[in-house]
N, C-alpha and C. Protein backbone atom coordinates (compact mmCIF):
# COMPACT_ATOMS: atom_id res chain seq x y z
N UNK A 1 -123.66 14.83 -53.68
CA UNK A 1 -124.34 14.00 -52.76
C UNK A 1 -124.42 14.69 -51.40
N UNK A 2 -125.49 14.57 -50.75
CA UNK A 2 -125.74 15.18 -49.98
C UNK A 2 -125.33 14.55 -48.43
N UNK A 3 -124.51 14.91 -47.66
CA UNK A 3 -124.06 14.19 -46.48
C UNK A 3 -124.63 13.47 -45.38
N UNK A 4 -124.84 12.59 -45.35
CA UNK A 4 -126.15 12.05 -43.93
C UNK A 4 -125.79 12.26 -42.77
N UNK A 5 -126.69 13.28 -41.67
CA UNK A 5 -126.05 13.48 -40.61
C UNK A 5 -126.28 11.99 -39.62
N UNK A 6 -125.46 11.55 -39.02
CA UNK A 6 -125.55 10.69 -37.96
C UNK A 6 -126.26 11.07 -36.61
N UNK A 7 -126.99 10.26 -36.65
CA UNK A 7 -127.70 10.28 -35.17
C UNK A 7 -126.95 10.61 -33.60
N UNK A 8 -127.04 11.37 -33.14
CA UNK A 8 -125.93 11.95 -31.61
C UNK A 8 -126.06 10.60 -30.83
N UNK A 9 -125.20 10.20 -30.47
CA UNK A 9 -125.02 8.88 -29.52
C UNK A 9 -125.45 9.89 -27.97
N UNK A 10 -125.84 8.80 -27.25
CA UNK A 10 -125.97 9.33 -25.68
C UNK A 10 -124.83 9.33 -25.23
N UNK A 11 -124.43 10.67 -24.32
CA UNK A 11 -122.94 9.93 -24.20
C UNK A 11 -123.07 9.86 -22.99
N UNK A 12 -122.03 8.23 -22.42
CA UNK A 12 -122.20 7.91 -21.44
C UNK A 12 -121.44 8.75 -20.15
N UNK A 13 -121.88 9.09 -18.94
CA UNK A 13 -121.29 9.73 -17.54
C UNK A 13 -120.39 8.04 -17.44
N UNK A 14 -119.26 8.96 -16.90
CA UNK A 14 -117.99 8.24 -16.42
C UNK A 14 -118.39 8.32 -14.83
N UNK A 15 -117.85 7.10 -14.07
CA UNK A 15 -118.07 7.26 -12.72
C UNK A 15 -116.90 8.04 -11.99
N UNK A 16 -117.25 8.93 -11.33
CA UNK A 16 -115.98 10.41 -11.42
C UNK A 16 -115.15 8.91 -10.09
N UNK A 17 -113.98 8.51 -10.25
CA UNK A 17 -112.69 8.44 -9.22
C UNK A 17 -113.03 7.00 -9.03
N UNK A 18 -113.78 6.67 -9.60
CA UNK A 18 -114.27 4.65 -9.08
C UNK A 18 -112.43 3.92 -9.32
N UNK A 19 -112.20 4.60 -10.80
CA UNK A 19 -111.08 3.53 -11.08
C UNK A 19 -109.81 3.51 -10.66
N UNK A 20 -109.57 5.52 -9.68
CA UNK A 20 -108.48 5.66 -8.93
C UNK A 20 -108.70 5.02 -7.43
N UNK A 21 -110.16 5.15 -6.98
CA UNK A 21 -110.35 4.28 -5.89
C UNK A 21 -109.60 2.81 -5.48
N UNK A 22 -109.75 2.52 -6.94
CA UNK A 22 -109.42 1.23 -6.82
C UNK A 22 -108.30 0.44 -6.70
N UNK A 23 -107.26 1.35 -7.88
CA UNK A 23 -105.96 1.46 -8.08
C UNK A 23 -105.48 1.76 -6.59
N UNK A 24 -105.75 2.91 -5.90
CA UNK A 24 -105.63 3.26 -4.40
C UNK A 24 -105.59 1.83 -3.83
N UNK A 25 -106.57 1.59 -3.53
CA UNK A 25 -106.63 0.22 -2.30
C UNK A 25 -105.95 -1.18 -2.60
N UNK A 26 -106.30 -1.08 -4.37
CA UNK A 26 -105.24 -2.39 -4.81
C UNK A 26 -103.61 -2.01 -4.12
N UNK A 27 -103.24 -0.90 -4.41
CA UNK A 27 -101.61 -0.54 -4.19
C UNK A 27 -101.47 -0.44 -2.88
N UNK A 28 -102.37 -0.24 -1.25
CA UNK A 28 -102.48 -0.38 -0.39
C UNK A 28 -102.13 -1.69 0.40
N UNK A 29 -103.07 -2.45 -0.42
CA UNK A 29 -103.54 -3.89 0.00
C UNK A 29 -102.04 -4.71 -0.32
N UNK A 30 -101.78 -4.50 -1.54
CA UNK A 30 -99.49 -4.41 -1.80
C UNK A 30 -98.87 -4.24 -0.79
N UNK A 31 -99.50 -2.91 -0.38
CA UNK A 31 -98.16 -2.51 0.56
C UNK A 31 -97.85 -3.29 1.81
N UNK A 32 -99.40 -3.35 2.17
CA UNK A 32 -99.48 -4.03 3.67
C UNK A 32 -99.04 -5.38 3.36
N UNK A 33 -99.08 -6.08 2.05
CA UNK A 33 -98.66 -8.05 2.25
C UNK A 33 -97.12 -7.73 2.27
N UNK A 34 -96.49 -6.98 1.82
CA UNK A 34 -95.40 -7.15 1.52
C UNK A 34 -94.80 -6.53 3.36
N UNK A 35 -95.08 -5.34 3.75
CA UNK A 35 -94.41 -5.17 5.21
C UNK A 35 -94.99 -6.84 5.85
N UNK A 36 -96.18 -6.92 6.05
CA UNK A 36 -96.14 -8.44 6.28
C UNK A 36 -95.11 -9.53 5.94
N UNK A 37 -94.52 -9.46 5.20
CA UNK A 37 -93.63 -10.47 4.44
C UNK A 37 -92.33 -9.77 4.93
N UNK A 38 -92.05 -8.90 5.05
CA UNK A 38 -90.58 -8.32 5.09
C UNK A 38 -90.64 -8.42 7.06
N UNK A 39 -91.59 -8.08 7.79
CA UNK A 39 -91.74 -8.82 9.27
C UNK A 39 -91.25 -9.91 9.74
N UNK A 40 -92.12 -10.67 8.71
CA UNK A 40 -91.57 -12.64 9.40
C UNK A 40 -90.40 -13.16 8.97
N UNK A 41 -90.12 -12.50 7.64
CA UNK A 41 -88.30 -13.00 7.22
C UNK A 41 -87.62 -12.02 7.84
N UNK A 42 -87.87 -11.33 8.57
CA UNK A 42 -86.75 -10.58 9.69
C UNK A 42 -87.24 -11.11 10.89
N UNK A 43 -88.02 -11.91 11.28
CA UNK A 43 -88.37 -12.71 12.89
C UNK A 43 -87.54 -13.43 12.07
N UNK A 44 -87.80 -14.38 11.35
CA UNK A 44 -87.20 -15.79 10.94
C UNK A 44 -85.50 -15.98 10.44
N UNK A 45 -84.96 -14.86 10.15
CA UNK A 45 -83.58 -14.51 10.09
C UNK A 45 -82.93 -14.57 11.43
N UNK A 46 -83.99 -13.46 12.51
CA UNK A 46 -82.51 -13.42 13.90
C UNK A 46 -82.59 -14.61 14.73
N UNK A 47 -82.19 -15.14 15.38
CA UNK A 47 -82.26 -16.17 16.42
C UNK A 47 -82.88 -15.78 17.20
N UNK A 48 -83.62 -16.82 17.98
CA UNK A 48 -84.35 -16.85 18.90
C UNK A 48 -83.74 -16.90 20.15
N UNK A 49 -83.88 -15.84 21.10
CA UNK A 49 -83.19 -15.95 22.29
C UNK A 49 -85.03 -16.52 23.28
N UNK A 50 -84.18 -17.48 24.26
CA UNK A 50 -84.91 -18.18 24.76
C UNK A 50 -84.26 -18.31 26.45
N UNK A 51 -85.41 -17.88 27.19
CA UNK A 51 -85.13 -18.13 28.85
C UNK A 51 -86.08 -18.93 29.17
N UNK A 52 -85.48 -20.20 30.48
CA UNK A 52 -85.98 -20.74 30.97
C UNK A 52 -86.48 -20.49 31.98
N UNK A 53 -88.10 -20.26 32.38
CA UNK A 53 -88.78 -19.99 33.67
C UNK A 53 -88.66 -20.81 34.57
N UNK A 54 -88.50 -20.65 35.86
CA UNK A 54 -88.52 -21.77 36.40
C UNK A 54 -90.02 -22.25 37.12
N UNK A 55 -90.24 -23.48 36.65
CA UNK A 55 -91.61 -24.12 36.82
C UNK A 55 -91.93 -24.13 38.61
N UNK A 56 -92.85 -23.25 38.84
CA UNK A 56 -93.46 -22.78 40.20
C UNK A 56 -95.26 -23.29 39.96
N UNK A 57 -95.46 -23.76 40.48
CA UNK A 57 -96.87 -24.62 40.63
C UNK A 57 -97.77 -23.68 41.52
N UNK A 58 -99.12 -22.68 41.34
CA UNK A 58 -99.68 -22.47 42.17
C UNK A 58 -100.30 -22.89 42.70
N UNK A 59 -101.15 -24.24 42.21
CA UNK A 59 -101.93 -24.83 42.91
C UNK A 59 -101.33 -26.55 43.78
N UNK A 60 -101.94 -27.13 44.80
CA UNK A 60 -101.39 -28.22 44.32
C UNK A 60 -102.73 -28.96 44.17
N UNK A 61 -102.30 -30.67 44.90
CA UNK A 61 -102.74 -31.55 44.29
C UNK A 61 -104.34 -31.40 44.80
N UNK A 62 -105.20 -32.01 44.09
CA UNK A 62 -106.83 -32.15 44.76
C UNK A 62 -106.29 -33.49 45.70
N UNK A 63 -106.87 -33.19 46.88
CA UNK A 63 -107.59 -34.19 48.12
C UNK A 63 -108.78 -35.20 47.77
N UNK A 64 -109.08 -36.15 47.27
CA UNK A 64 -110.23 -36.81 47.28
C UNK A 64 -110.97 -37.05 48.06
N UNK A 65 -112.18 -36.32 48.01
CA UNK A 65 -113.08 -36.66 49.01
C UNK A 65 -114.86 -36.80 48.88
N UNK A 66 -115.33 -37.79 49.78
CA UNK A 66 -116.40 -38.60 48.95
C UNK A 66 -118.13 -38.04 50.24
N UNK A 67 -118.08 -36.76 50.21
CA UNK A 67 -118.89 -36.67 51.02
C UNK A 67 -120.24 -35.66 50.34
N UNK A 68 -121.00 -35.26 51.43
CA UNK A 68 -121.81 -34.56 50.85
C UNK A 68 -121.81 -33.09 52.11
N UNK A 69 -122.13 -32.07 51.39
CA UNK A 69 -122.18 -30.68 52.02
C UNK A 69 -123.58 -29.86 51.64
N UNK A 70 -123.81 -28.94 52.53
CA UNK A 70 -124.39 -28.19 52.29
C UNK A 70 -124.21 -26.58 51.34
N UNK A 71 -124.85 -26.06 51.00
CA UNK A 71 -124.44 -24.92 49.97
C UNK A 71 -125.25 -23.78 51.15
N UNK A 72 -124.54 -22.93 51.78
CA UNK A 72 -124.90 -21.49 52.59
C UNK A 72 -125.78 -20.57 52.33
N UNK A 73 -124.76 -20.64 50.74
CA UNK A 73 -126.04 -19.12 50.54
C UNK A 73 -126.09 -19.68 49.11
N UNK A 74 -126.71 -18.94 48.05
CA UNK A 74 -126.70 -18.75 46.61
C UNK A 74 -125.38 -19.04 46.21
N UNK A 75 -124.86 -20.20 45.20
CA UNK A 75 -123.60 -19.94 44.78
C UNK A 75 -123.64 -20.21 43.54
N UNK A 76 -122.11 -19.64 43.23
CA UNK A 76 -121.99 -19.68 41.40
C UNK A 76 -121.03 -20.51 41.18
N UNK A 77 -121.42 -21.75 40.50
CA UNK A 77 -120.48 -22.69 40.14
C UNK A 77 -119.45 -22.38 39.42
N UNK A 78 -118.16 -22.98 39.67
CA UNK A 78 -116.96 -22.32 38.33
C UNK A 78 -116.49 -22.95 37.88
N UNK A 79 -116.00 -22.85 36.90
CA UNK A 79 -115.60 -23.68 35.82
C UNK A 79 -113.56 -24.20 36.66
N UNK A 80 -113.14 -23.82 36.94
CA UNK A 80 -111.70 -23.60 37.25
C UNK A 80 -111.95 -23.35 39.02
N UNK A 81 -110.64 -23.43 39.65
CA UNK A 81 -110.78 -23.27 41.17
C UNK A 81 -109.96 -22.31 41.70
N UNK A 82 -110.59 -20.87 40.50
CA UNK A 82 -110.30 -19.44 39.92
C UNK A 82 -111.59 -18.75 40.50
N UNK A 83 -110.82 -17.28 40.85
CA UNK A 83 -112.01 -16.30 41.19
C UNK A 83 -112.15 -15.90 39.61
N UNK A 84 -111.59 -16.03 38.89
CA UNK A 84 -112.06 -15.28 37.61
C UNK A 84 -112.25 -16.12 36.61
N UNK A 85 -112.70 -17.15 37.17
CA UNK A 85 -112.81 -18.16 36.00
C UNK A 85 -114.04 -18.46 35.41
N UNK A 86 -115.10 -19.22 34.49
CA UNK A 86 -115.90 -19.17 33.97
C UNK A 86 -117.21 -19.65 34.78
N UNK A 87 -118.34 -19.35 34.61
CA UNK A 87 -119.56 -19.42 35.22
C UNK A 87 -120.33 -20.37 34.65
N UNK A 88 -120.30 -21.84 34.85
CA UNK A 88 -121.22 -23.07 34.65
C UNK A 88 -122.03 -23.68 34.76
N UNK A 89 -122.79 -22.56 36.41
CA UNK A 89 -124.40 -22.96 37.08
C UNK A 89 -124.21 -22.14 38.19
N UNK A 90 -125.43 -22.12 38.86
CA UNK A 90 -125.59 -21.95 40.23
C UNK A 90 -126.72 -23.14 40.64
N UNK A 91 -126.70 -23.26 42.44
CA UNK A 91 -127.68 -23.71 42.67
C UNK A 91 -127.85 -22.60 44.21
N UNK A 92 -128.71 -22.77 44.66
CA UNK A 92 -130.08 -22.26 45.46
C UNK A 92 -129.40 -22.29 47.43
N UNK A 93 -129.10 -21.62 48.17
CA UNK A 93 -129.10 -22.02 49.44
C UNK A 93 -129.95 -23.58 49.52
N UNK A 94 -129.09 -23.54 50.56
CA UNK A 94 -129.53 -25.08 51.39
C UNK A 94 -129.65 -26.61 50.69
N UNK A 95 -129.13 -26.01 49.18
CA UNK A 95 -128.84 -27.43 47.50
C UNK A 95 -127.72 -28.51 48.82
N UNK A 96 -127.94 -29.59 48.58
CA UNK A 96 -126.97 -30.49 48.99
C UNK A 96 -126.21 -30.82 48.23
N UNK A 97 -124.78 -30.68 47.84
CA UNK A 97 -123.86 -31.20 47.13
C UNK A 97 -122.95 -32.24 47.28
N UNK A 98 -122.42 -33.43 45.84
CA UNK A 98 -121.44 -34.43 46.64
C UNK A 98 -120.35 -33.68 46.09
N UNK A 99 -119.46 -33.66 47.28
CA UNK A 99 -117.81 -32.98 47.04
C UNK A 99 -117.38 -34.06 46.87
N UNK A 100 -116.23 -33.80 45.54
CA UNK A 100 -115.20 -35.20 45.17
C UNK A 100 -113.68 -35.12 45.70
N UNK A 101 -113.54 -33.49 45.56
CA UNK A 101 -112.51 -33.18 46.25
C UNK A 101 -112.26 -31.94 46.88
N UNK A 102 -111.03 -31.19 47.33
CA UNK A 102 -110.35 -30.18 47.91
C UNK A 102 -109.20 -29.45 47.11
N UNK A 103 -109.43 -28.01 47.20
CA UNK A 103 -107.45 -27.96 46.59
C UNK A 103 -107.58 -26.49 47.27
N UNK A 104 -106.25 -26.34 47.40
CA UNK A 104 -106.10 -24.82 47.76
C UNK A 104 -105.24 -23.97 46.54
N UNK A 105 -106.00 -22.66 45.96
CA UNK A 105 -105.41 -22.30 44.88
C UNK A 105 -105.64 -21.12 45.61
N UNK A 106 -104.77 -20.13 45.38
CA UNK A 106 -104.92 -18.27 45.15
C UNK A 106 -105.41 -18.30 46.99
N UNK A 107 -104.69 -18.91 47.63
CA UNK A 107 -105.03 -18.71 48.75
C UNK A 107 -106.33 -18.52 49.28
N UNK A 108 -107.49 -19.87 48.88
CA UNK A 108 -108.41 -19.92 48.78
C UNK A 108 -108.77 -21.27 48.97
N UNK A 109 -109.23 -21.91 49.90
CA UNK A 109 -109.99 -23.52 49.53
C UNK A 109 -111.38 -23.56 48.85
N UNK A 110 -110.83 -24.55 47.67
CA UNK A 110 -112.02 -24.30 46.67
C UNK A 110 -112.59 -26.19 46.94
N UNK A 111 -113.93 -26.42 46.96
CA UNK A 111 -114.07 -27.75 46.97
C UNK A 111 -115.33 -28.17 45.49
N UNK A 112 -114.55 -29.04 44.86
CA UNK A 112 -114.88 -29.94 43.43
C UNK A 112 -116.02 -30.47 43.74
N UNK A 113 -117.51 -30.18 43.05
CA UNK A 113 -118.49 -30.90 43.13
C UNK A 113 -118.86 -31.42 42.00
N UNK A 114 -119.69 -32.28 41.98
CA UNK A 114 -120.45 -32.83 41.09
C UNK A 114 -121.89 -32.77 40.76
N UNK A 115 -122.04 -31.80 39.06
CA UNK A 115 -122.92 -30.71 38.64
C UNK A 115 -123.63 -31.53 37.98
N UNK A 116 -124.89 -31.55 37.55
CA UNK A 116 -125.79 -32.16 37.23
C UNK A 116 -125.03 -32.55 35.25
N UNK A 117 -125.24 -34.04 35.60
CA UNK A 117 -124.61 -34.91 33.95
C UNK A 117 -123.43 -35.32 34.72
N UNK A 118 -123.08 -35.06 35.82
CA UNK A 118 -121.58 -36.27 36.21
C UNK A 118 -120.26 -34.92 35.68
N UNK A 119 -120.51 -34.05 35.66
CA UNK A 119 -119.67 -32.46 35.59
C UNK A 119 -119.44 -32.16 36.33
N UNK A 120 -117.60 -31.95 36.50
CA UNK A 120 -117.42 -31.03 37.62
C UNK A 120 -117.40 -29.19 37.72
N UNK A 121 -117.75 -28.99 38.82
CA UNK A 121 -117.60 -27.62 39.27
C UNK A 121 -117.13 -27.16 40.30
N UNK A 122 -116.46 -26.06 40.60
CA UNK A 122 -115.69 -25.39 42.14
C UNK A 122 -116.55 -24.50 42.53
N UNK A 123 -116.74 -24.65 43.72
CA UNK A 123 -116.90 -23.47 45.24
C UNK A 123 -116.33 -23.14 45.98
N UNK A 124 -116.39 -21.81 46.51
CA UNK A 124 -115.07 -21.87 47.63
C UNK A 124 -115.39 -22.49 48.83
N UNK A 125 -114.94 -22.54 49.77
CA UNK A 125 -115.16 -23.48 50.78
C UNK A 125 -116.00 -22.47 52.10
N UNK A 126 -116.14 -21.57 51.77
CA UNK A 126 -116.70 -20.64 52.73
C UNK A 126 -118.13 -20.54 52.19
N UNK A 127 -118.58 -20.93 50.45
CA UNK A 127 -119.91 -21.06 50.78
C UNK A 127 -121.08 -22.62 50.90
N UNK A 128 -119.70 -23.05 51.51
CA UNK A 128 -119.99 -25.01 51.71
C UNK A 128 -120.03 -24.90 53.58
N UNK A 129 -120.95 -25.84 54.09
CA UNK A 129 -120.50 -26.56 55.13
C UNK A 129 -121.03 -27.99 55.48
N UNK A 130 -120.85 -28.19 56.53
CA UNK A 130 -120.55 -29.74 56.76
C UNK A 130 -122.30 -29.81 57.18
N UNK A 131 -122.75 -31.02 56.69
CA UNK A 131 -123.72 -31.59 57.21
C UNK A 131 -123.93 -31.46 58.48
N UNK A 132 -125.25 -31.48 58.93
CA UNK A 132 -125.26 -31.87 60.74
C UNK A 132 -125.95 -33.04 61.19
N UNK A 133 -125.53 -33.80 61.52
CA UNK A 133 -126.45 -34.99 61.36
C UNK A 133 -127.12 -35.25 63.46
């Protein structure tokens, strides 16, 4: 009997390093949960040493006050009665504003207005002045 040759299969390309790639980052991705884990049960083992600051207030209290001012030049409303605090509006030289209050923070008088929707905002007091009537 005569032998039947079999048809050559295609043979398939292997993707060269896909499956050490993988093995790699799986055993990585291990390593890092576990130092993670071996971190917080060594925070959570030693005691907590703890100092008390003593509570120093920089600002104090707001002044209430129910008037209206003028705005000098261009100003930028702030969120806080902070030079570095967040930016919430401006309005325009010569805007009339009602001040609600006063405070002195960072060695600075900042005065609390009231921003369009019943919102407050700070200016410093150097770009406010008094009405002239």
């Amino acid at each position: 009997m005569p032998k039947s040759k079999r048809p050559k299969r295609a043979s398939r390309k292997k993707k060269s390093g896909s499956t050490g790639r993988i093995v790699i980052f799986l055993f990585l991705a291990l390593a890092g949960l576990y130092a993670a884990h071996l971190a917080i049960v060594s925070l959570e083992s030693e005691p907590r040493k703890t100092t008390k600051l003593p509570m120093v207030s920089t600002a104090t209290e707001i002044v209430r006050l129910n008037k209206s001012m003028v705005l000098t030049r261009r100003g930028k409303i702030l969120s806080q009665p902070a030079i570095k605090s967040g930016i919430v509006g401006y309005f325009e030289k010569g805007a009339v504003l009602k001040v609600t209050g006063k405070i002195e923070k960072e060695g600075i008088v900042w005065y609390r207005i009231v921003r369009y929707g019943g919102r407050y905002g700070y200016l410093p007091s150097f770009a406010l002045a008094e009405i002239k009537k």
